[in-house]
Protein backbone atom coordinates (compact mmCIF):
# COMPACT_ATOMS: atom_id res chain seq x y z
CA UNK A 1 -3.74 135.04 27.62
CA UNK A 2 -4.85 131.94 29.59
CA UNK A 3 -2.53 129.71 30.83
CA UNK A 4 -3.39 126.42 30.85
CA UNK A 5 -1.71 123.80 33.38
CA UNK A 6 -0.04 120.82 32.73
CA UNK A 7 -1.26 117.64 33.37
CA UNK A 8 0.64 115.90 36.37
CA UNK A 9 3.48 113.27 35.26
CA UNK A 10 0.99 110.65 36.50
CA UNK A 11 -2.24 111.60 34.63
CA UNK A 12 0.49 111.92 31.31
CA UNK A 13 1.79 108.20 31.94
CA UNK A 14 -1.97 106.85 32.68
CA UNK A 15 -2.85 108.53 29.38
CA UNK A 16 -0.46 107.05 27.47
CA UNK A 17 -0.58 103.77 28.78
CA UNK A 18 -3.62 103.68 28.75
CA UNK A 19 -4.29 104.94 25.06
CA UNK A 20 -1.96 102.38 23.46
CA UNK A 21 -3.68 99.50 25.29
CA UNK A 22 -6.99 100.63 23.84
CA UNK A 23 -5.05 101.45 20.18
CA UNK A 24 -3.39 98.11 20.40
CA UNK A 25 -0.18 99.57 20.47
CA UNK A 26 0.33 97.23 23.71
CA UNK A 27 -0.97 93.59 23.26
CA UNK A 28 -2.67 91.58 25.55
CA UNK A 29 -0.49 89.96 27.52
CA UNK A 30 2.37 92.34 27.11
CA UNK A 31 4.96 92.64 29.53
CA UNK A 32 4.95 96.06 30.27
CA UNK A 33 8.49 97.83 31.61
CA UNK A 34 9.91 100.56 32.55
CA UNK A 35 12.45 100.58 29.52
CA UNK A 36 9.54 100.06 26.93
CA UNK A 37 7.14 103.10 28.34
CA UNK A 38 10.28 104.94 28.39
CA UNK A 39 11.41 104.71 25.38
CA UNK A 40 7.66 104.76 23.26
CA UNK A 41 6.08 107.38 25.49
CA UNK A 42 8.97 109.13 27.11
CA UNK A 43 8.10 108.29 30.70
CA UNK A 44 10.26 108.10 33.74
CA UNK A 45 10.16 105.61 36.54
CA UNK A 46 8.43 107.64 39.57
CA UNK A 47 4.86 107.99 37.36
CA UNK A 48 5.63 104.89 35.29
CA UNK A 49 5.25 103.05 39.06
CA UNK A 50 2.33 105.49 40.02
CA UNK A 51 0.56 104.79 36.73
CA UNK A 52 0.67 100.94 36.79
CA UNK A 53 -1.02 100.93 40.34
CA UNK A 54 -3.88 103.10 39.10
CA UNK A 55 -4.05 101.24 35.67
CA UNK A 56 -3.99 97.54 37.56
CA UNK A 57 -6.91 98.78 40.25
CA UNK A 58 -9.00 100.06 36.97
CA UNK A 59 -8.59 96.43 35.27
CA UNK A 60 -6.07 97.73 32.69
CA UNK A 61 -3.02 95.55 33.66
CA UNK A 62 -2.27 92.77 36.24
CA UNK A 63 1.20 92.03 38.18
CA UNK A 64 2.44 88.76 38.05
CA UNK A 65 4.95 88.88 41.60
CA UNK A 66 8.32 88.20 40.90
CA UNK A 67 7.23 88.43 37.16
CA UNK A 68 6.20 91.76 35.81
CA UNK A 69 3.01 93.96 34.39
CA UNK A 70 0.82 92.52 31.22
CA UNK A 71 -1.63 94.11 29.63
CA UNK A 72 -4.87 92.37 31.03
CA UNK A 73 -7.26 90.82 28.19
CA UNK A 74 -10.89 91.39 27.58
CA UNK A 75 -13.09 88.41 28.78
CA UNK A 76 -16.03 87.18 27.48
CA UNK A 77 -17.77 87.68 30.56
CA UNK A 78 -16.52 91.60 29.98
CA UNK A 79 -18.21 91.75 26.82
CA UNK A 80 -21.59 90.33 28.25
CA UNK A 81 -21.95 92.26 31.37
CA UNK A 82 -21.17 95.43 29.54
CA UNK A 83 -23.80 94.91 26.42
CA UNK A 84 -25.98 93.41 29.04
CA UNK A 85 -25.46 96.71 30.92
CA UNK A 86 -26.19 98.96 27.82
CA UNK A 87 -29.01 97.25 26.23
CA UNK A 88 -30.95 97.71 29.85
CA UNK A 89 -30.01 101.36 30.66
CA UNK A 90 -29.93 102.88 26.90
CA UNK A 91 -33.59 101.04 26.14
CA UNK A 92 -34.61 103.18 29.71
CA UNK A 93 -32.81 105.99 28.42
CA UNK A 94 -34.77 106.32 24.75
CA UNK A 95 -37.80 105.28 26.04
CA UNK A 96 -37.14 107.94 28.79
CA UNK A 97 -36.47 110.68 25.58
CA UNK A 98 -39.28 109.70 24.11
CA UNK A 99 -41.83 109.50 27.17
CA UNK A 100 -40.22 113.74 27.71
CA UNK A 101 -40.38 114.62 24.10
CA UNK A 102 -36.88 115.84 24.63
CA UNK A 103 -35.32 117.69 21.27
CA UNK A 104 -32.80 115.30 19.53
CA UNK A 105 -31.37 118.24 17.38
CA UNK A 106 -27.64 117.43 18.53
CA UNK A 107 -28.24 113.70 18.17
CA UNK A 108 -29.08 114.53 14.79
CA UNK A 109 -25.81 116.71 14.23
CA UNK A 110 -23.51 113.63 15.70
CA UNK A 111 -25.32 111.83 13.24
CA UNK A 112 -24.49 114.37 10.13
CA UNK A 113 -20.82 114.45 11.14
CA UNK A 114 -20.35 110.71 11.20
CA UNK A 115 -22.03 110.38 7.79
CA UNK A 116 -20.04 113.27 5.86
CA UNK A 117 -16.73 112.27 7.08
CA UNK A 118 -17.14 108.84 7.47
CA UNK A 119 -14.24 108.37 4.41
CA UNK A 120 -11.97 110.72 6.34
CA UNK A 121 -11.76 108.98 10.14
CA UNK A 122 -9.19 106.82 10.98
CA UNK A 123 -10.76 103.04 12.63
CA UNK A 124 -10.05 104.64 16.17
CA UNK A 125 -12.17 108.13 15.09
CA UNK A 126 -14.63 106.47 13.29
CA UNK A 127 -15.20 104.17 16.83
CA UNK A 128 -15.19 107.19 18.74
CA UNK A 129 -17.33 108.78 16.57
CA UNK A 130 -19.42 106.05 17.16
CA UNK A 131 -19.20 106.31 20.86
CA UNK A 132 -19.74 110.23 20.64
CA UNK A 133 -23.37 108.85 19.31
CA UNK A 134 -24.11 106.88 22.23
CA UNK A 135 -22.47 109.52 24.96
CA UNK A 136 -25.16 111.99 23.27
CA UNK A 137 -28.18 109.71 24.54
CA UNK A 138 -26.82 109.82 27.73
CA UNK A 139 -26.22 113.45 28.10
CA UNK A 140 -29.31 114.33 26.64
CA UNK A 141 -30.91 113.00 30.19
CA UNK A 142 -28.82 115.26 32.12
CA UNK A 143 -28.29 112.78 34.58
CA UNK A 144 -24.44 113.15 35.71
CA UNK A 145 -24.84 109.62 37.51
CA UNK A 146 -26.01 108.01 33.75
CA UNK A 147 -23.28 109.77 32.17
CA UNK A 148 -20.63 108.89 34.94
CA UNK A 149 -21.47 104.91 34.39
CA UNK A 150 -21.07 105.59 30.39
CA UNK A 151 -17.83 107.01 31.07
CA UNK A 152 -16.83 103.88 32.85
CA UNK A 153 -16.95 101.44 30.34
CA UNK A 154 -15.95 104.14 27.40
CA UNK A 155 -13.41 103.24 27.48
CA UNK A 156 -13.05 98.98 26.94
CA UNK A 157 -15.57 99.68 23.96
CA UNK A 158 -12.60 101.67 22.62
CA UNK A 159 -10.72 99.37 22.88
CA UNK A 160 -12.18 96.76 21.37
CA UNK A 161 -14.28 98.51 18.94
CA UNK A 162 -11.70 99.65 16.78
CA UNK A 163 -10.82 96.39 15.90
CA UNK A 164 -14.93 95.73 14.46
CA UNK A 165 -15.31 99.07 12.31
CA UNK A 166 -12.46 98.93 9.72
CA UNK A 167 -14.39 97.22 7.42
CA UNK A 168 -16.31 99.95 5.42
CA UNK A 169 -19.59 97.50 5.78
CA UNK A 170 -19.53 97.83 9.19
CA UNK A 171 -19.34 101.38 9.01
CA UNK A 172 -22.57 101.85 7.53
CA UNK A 173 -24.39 99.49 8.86
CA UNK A 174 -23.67 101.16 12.05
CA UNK A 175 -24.43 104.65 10.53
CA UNK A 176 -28.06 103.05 9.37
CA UNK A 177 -28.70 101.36 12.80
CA UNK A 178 -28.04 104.92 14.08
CA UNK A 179 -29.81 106.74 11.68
CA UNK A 180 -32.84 103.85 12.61
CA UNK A 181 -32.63 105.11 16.63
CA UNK A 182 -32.81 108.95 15.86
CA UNK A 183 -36.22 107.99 13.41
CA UNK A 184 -37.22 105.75 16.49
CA UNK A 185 -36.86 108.54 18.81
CA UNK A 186 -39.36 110.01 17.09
CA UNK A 187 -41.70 107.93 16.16
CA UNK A 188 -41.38 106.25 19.43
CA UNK A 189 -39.72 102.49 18.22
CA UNK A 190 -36.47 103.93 19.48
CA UNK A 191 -36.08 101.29 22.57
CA UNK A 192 -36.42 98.50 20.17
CA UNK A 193 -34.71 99.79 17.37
CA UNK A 194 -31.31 100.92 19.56
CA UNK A 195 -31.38 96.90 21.12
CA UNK A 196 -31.39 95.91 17.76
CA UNK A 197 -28.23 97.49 17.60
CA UNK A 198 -26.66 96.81 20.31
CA UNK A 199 -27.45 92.97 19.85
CA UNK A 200 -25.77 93.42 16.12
CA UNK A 201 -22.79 95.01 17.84
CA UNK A 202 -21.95 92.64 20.75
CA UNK A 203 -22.36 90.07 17.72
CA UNK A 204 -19.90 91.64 15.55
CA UNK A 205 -17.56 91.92 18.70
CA UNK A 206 -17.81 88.38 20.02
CA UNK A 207 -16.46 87.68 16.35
CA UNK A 208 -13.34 90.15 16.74
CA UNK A 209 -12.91 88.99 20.36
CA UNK A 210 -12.66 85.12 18.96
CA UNK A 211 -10.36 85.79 16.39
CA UNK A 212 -8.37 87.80 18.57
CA UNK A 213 -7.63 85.32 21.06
């Protein structure tokens, strides 16, 4: 039998941290201490310390001296520099499918598991879900570097995604705007028809984003 290693106290606390920021289990703005990780997560004060450094040189939290650690808040300059980053490498990317002919078969079975269970996931799934979609495009290149820079802002999409797909609407318009990319693929309209999207979705975010401030 395998035995499988367990993560360092560190990468455990970063997790969790992390995780609840993107859940909204920790608010923006929330002072975070050692007494509250404690307690929700069950973490002591060696990788609670290690974690927040991490976590505030990734943009998670900030350290006000003499203060304490808040969570740090999204920015509207966030949200345009990441769609603006998306819209320009995942048009490249389709048209880039496209161009190779490259099979789309497991795009199509992300696309088959969002739309049978799309009842059954939880507003968090349902965005990852969502995300799994997108992360498929990318791998499909096999370009680690492509992947690596989806991987980077996974992550904040998360985090405020969950907030814009709890309304069942939402849900399948996003399942038709994906179901409009994979026909695009291959018929070759996929570039336009995936900034379509993306422009509906940074719409429907700035909307969450506003009401959330």
């Amino acid at each position: 039998m395998l035995n499988v290693m367990p993560k360092p106290l560190k990468s455990q606390a970063v997790e969790s941290i992390r995780n609840a920021i993107i859940q909204g289990v920790l608010k923006n703005d929330e002072m975070i201490t050692e007494k509250l990780v404690k307690e929700k997560f069950g973490i002591s004060r060696t990788p609670f310390r290690e974690a927040i450094q991490l976590l505030e040189a990734q943009g998670w939290v900030y350290t006000v001296p003499y203060t304490g650690t808040y969570v740090k808040p999204i920015t509207m300059t966030d949200i345009d520099e990441v769609f603006e980053m998306r819209s320009i490498i995942e048009s490249s990317i389709v048209r880039f499918l496209q161009e190779r002919k490259i099979s789309i078969d497991e795009l199509k079975l992300v696309m088959k598991n969002m739309e049978d269970r799309m009842e059954d996931f939880s507003d968090y799934e349902f965005m990852q879900e969502d995300q799994a979609f997108h992360y498929k495009l990318y791998e499909l290149t096999n370009n680690k570097r492509l992947i690596s820079v989806y991987n980077q802002v996974s992550d904040m999409m998360l985090r405020i995604g969950v907030n814009v797909l709890y309304k069942k609407e939402r849900r399948l318009e996003v399942i038709k705007e994906h179901n409009d990319i994979v026909k695009g693929l291959e018929n070759g309209t996929g570039d336009k028809e995936i900034i379509t999207h993306l422009e509906k979705t940074k719409k429907t975010f700035i909307s969450v984003y506003e009401n959330m401030k």
